[in-house]
N, C-alpha and C. Protein backbone atom coordinates (compact mmCIF):
# COMPACT_ATOMS: atom_id res chain seq x y z
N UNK A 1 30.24 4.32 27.88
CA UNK A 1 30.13 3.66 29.16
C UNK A 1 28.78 2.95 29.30
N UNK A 2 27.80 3.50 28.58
CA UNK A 2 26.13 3.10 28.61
C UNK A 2 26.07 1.88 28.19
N UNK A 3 27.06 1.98 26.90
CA UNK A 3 27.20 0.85 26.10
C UNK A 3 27.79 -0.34 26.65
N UNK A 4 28.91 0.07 27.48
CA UNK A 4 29.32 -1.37 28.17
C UNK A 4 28.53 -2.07 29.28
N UNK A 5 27.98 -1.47 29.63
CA UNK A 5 27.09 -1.40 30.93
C UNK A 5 26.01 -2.35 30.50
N UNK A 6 25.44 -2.18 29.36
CA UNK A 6 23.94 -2.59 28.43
C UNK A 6 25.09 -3.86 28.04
N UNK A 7 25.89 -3.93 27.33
CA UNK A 7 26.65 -5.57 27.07
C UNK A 7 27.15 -6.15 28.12
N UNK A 8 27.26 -5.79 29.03
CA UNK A 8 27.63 -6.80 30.76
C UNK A 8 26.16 -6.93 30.60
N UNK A 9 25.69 -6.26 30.75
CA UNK A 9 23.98 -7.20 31.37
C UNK A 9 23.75 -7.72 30.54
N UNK A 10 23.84 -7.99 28.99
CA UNK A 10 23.17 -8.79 28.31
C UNK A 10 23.87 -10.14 28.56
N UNK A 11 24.92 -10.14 28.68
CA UNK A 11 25.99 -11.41 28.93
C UNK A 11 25.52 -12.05 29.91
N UNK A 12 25.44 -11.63 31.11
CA UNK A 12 25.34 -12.01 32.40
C UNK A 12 23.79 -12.98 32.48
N UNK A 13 22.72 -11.82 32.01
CA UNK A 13 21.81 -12.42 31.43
C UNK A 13 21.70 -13.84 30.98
N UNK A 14 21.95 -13.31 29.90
CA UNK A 14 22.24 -15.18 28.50
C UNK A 14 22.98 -15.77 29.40
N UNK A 15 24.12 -15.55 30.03
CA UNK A 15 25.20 -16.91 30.83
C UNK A 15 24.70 -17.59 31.90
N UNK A 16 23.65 -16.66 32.54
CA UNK A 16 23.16 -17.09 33.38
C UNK A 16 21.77 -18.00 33.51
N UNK A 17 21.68 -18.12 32.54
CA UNK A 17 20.49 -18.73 31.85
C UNK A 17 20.98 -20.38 31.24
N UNK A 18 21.88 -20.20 30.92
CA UNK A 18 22.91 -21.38 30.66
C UNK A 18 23.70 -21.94 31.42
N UNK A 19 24.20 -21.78 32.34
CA UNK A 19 25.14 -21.59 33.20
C UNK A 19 25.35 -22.97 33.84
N UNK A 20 23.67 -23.95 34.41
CA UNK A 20 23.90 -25.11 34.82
C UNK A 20 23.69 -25.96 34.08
N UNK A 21 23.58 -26.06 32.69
CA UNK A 21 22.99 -26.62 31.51
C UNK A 21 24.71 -27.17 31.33
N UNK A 22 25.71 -25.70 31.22
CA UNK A 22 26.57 -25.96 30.54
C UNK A 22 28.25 -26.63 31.56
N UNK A 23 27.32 -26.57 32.87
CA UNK A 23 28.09 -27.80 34.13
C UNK A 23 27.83 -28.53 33.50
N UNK A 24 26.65 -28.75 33.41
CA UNK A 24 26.20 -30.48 33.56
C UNK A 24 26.50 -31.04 32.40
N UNK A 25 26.98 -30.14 31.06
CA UNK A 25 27.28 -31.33 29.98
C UNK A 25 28.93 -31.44 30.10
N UNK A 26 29.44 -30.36 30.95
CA UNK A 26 31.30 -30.86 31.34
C UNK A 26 31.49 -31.87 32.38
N UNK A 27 30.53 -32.15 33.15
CA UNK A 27 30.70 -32.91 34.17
C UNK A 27 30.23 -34.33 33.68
N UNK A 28 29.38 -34.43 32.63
CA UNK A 28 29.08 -35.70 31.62
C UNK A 28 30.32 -36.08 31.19
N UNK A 29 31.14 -35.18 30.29
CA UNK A 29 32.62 -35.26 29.97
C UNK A 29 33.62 -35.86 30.60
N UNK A 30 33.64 -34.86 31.65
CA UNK A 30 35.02 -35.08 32.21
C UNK A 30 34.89 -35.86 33.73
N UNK A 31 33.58 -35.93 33.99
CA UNK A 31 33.47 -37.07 35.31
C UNK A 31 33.88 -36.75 37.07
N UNK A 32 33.81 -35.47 36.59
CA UNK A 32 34.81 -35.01 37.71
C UNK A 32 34.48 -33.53 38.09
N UNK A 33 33.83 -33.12 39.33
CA UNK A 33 33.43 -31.93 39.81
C UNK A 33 34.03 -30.74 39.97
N UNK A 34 35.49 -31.14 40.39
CA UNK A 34 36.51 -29.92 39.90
C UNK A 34 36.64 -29.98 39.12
N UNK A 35 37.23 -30.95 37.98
CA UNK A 35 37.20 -30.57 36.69
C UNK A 35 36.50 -29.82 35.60
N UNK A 36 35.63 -30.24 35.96
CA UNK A 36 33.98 -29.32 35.42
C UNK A 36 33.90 -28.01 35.88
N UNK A 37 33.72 -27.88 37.38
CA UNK A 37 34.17 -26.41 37.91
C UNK A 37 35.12 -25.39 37.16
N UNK A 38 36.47 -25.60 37.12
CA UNK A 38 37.49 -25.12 36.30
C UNK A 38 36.94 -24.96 34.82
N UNK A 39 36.86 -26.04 34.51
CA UNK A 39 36.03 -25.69 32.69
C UNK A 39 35.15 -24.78 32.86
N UNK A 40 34.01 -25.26 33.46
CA UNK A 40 33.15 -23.86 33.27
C UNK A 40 33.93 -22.66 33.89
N UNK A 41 34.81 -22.20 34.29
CA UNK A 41 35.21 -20.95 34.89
C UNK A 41 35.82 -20.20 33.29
N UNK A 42 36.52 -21.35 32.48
CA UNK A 42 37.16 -20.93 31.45
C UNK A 42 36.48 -21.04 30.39
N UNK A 43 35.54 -21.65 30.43
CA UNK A 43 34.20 -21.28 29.30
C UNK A 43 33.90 -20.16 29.63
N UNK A 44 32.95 -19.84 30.34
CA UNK A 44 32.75 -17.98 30.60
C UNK A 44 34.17 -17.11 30.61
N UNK A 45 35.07 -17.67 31.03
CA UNK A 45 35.93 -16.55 29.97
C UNK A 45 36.35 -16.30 28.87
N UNK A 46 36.26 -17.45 28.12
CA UNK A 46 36.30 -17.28 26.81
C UNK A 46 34.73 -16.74 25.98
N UNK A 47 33.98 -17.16 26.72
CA UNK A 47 32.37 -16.74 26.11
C UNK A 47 32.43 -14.98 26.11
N UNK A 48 32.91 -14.68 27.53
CA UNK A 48 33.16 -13.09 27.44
C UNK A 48 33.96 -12.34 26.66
N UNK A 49 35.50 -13.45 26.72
CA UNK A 49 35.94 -12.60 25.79
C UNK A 49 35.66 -12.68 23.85
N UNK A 50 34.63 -13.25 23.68
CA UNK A 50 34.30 -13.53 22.60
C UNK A 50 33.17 -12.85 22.54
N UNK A 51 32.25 -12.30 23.45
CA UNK A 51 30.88 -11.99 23.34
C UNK A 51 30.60 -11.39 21.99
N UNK A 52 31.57 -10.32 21.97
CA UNK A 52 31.66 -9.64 20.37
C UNK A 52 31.04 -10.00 18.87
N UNK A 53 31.55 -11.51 19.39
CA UNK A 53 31.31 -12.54 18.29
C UNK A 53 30.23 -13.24 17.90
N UNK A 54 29.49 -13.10 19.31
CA UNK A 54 27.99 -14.49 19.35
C UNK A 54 27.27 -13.16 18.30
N UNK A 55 26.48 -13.80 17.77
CA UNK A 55 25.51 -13.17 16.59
C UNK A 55 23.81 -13.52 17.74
N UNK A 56 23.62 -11.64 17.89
CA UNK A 56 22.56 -11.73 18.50
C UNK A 56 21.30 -12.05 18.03
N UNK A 57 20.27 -12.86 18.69
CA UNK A 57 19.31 -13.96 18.23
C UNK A 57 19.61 -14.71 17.27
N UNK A 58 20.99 -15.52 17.72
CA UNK A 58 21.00 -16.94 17.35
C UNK A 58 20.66 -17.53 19.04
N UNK A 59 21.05 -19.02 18.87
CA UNK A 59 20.84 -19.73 20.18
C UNK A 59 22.08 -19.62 20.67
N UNK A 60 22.02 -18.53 22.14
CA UNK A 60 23.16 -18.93 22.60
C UNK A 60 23.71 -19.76 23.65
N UNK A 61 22.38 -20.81 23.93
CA UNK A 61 23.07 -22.27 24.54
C UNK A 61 24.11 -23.04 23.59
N UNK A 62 23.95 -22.82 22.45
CA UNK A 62 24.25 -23.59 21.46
C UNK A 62 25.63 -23.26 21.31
N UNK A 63 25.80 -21.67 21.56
CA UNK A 63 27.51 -21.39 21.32
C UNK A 63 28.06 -21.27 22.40
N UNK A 64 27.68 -21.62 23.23
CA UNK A 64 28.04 -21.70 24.78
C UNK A 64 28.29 -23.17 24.47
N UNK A 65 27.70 -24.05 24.23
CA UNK A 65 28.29 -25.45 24.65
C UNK A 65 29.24 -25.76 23.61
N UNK A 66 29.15 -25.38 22.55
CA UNK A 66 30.30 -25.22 21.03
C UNK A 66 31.41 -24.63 22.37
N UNK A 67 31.55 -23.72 22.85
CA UNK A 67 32.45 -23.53 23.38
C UNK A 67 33.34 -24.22 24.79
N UNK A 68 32.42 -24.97 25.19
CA UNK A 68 32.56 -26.07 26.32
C UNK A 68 33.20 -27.34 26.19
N UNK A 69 32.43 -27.26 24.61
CA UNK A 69 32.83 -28.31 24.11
C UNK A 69 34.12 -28.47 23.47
N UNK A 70 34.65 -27.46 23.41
CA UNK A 70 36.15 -27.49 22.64
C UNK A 70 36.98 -27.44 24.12
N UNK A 71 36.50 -26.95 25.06
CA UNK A 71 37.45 -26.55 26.29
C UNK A 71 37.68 -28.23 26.40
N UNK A 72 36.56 -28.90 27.04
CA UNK A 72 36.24 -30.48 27.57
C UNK A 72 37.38 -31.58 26.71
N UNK A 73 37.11 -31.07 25.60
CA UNK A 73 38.32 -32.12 24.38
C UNK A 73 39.58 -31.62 24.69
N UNK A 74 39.72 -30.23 24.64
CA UNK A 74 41.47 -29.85 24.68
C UNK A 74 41.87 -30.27 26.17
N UNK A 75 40.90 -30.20 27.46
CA UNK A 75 41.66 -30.99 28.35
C UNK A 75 41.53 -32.50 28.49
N UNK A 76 40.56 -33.14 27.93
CA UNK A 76 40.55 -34.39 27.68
C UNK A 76 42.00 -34.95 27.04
N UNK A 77 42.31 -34.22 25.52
CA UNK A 77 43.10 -34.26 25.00
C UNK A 77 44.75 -33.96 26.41
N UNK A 78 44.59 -33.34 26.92
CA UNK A 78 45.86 -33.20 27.18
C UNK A 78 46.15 -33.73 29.29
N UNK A 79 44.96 -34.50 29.21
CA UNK A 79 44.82 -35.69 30.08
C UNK A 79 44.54 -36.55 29.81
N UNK A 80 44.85 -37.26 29.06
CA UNK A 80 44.80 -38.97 28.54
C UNK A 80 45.60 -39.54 29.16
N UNK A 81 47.13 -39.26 29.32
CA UNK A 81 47.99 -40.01 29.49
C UNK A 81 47.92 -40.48 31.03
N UNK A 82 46.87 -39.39 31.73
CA UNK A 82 46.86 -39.66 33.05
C UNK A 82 45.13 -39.93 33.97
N UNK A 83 44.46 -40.10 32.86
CA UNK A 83 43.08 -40.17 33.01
C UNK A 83 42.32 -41.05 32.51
N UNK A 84 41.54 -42.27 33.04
CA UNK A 84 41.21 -42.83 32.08
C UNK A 84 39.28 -42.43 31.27
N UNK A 85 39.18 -42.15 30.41
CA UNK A 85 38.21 -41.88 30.09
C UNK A 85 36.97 -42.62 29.71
């Protein structure tokens, strides 16, 4: 339980430290304030449910926006037909 407790705060921590860095490069993207909103909601859930994965002391702005950045394309990608970019 110590243990989960000590990895929520480290997360929360790092995400929060990133957090308007990684609006502001979805809202560069996608142009659009809800849109961006929603992305980042599903970036931090995928960042969490991946936390496992980030390799501690690397940069984790860096895999935070790697991860933003795939969200931003797959809905880019699957709003084209109705968005112009």
């Amino acid at each position: 339980m110590r243990e989960e407790t000590a990895k929520n705060s480290r997360f929360f921590k790092l995400y929060n430290s990133v957090n308007t860095r990684i609006y502001s490069f979805l809202l560069i993207i996608v142009h659009n304030h809800d849109d961006a909103e929603e992305l980042l909601q599903e970036t931090a859930t995928i960042m969490w449910e991946q936390f496992d994965q980030y390799q501690e002391g690397t940069h984790f702005g860096a895999w935070a926006i790697a991860i933003a950045r795939n969200k931003a394309m797959e809905f880019l990608r699957k709003n084209k037909k109705t968005r112009m970019v």
